[in-house]
Protein backbone atom coordinates (compact mmCIF):
# COMPACT_ATOMS: atom_id res chain seq x y z
CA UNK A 1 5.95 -173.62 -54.56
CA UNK A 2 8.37 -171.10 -54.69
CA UNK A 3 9.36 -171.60 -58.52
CA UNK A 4 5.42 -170.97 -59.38
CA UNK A 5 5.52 -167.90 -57.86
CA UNK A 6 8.38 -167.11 -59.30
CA UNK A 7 6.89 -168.19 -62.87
CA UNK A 8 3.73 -166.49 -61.53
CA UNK A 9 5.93 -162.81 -61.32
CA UNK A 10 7.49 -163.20 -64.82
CA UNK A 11 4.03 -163.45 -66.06
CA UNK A 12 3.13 -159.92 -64.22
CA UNK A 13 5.86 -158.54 -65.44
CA UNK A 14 5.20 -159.76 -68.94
CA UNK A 15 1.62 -158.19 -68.68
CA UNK A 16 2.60 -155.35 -67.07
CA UNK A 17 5.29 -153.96 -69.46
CA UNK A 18 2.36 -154.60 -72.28
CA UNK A 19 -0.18 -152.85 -70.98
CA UNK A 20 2.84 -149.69 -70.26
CA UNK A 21 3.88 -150.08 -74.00
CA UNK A 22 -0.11 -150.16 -74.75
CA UNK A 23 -0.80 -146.88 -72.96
CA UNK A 24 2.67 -145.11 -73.97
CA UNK A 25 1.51 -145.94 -77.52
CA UNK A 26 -1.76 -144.47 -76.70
CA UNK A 27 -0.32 -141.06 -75.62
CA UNK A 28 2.10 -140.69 -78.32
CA UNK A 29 -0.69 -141.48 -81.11
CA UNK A 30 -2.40 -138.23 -79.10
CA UNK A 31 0.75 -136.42 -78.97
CA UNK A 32 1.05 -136.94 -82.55
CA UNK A 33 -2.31 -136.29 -83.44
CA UNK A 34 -2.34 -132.78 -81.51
CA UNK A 35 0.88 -131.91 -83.10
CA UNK A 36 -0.01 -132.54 -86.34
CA UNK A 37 -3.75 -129.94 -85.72
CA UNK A 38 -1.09 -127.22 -85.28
């Protein structure tokens, strides 16, 4: 029980630090994008 929630939080984590990297990627492609219109 507890080692599948424990399997069940790596998982989360996993998927959560994905989706971060997905949206820091989004922002910096906009960052760039509005740095290079200058």
């Amino acid at each position: 029980m507890l080692d599948d929630f424990r399997e069940t939080l790596q998982d989360l984590a996993g998927l959560g630090s994905l989706v971060l990297l997905g949206a820091a990627m989004l922002i910096w492609s906009d960052v760039l994008v509005e740095l290079a219109r200058v």
